[in-house]
Protein backbone atom coordinates (compact mmCIF):
# COMPACT_ATOMS: atom_id res chain seq x y z
CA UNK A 1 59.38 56.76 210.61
CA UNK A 2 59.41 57.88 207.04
CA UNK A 3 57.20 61.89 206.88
CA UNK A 4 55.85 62.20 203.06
CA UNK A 5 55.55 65.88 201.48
CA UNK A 6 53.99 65.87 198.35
CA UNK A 7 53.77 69.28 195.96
CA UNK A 8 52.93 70.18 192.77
CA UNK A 9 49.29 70.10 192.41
CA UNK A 10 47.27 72.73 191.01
CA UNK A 11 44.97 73.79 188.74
CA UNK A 12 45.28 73.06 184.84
CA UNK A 13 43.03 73.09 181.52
CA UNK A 14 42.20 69.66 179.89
CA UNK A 15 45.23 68.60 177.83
CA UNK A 16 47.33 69.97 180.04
CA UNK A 17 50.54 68.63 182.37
CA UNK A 18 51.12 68.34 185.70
CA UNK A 19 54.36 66.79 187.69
CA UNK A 20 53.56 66.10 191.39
CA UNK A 21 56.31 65.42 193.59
CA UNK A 22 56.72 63.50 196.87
CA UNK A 23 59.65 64.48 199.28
CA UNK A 24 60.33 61.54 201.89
CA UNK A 25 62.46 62.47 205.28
CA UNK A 26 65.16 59.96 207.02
CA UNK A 27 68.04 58.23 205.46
CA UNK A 28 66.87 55.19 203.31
CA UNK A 29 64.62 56.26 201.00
CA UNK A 30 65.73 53.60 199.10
CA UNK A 31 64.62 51.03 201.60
CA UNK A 32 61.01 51.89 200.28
CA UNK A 33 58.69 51.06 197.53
CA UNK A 34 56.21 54.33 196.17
CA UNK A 35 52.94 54.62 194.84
CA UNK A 36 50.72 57.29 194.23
CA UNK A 37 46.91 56.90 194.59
CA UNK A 38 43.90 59.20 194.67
CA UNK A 39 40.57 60.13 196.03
CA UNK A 40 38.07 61.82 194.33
CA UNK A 41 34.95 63.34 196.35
CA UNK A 42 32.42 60.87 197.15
CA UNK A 43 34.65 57.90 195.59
CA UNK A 44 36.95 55.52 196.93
CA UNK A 45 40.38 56.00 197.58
CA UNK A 46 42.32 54.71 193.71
CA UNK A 47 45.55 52.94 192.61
CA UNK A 48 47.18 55.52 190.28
CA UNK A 49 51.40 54.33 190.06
CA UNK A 50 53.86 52.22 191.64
CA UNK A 51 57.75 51.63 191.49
CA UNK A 52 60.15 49.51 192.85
CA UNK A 53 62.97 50.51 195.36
CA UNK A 54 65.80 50.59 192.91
CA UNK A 55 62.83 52.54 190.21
CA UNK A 56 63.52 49.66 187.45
CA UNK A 57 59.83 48.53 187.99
CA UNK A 58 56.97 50.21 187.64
CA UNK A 59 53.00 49.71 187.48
CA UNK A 60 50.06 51.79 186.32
CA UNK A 61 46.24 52.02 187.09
CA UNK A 62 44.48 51.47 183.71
CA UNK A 63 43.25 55.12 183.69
CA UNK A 64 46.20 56.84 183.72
CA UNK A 65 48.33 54.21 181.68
CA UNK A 66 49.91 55.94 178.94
CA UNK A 67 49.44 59.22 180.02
CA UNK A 68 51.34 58.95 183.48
CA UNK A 69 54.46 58.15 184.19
CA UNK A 70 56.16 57.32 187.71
CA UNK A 71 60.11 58.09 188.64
CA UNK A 72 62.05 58.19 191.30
CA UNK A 73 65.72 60.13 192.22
CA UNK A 74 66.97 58.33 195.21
CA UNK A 75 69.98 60.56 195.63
CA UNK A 76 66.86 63.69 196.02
CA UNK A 77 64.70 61.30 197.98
CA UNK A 78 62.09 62.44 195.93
CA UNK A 79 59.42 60.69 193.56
CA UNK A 80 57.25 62.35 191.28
CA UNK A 81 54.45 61.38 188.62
CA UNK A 82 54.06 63.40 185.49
CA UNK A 83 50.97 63.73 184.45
CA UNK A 84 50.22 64.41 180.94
CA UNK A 85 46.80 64.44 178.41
CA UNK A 86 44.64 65.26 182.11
CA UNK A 87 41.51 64.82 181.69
CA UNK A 88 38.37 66.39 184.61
CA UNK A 89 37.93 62.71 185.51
CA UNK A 90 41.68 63.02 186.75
CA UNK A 91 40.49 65.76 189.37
CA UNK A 92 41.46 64.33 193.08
CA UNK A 93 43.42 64.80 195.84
CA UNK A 94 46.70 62.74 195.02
CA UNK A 95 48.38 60.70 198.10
CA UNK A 96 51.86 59.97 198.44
CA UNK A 97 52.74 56.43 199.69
CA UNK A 98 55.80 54.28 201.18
CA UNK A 99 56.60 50.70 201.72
CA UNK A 100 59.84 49.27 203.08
CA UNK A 101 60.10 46.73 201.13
CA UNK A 102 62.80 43.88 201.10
CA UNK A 103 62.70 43.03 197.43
CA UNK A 104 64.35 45.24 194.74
CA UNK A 105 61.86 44.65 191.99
CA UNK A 106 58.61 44.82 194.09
CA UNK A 107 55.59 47.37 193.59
CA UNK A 108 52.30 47.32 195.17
CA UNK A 109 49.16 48.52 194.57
CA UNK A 110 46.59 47.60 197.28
CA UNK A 111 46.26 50.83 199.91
CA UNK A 112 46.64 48.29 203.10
CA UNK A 113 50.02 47.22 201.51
CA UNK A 114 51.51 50.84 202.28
CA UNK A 115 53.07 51.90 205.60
CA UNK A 116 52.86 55.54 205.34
CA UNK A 117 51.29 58.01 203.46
CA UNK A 118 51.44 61.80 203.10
CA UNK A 119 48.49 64.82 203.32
CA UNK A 120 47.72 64.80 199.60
CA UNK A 121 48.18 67.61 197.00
CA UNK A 122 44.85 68.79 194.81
CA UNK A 123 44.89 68.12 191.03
CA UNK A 124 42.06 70.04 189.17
CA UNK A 125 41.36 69.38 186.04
CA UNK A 126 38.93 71.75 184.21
CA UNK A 127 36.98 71.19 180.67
């Protein structure tokens, strides 16, 4: 059982930054893939970021590509996603996700391909 924490949300001006980060419990944190997604009111649930166990893969959802960038610190058991150039359309709750995965290089980016998930942290972006 892997217990996701994510913090860092807030409330910023367009332009601004914004790192999230997502604090796993247990042992092997390395055992898992991450992603981030999020869910604006009214709208579906969205890909945002993925990375691989070992953190030497990565993979972005085409809104946030170039502006976002996923990381992980293994030894913290920690992943974050800095968030820079937000824009209102960013404005969601952001989700913290695991997967064990059995493949170093692996990401994934469908929400049935994660095993757990944390409570979400609110990004506001205003104009």
């Amino acid at each position: 059982q892997v217990q996701l924490v994510e913090s860092g949300g807030g409330l910023v001006q367009a332009g601004g930054s914004l790192r999230l980060s997502c604090t796993a419990s247990g042992r092997t944190f390395s055992s898992y893939a991450m992603g981030w997604f999020r869910q604006a009111p009214g709208k579906e649930r969205e890909f945002v970021a993925a990375i691989s166990r070992s953190g030497g893969s990565t993979y972005y959802g085409d809104s946030v590509k170039g502006r976002f960038t996923i990381s992980r610190d293994n030894a913290k058991n920690t992943v974050y996603l800095q968030m820079n150039s937000l824009k209102p359309e960013d404005t969601a709750v952001y989700y913290c996700t695991a997967k064990a995965s059995q493949y170093g290089s692996s990401w994934y980016r469908r929400t049935y391909e994660y095993d757990y998930w944390g409570q979400g942290t609110q990004v506001t972006v205003s104009s």
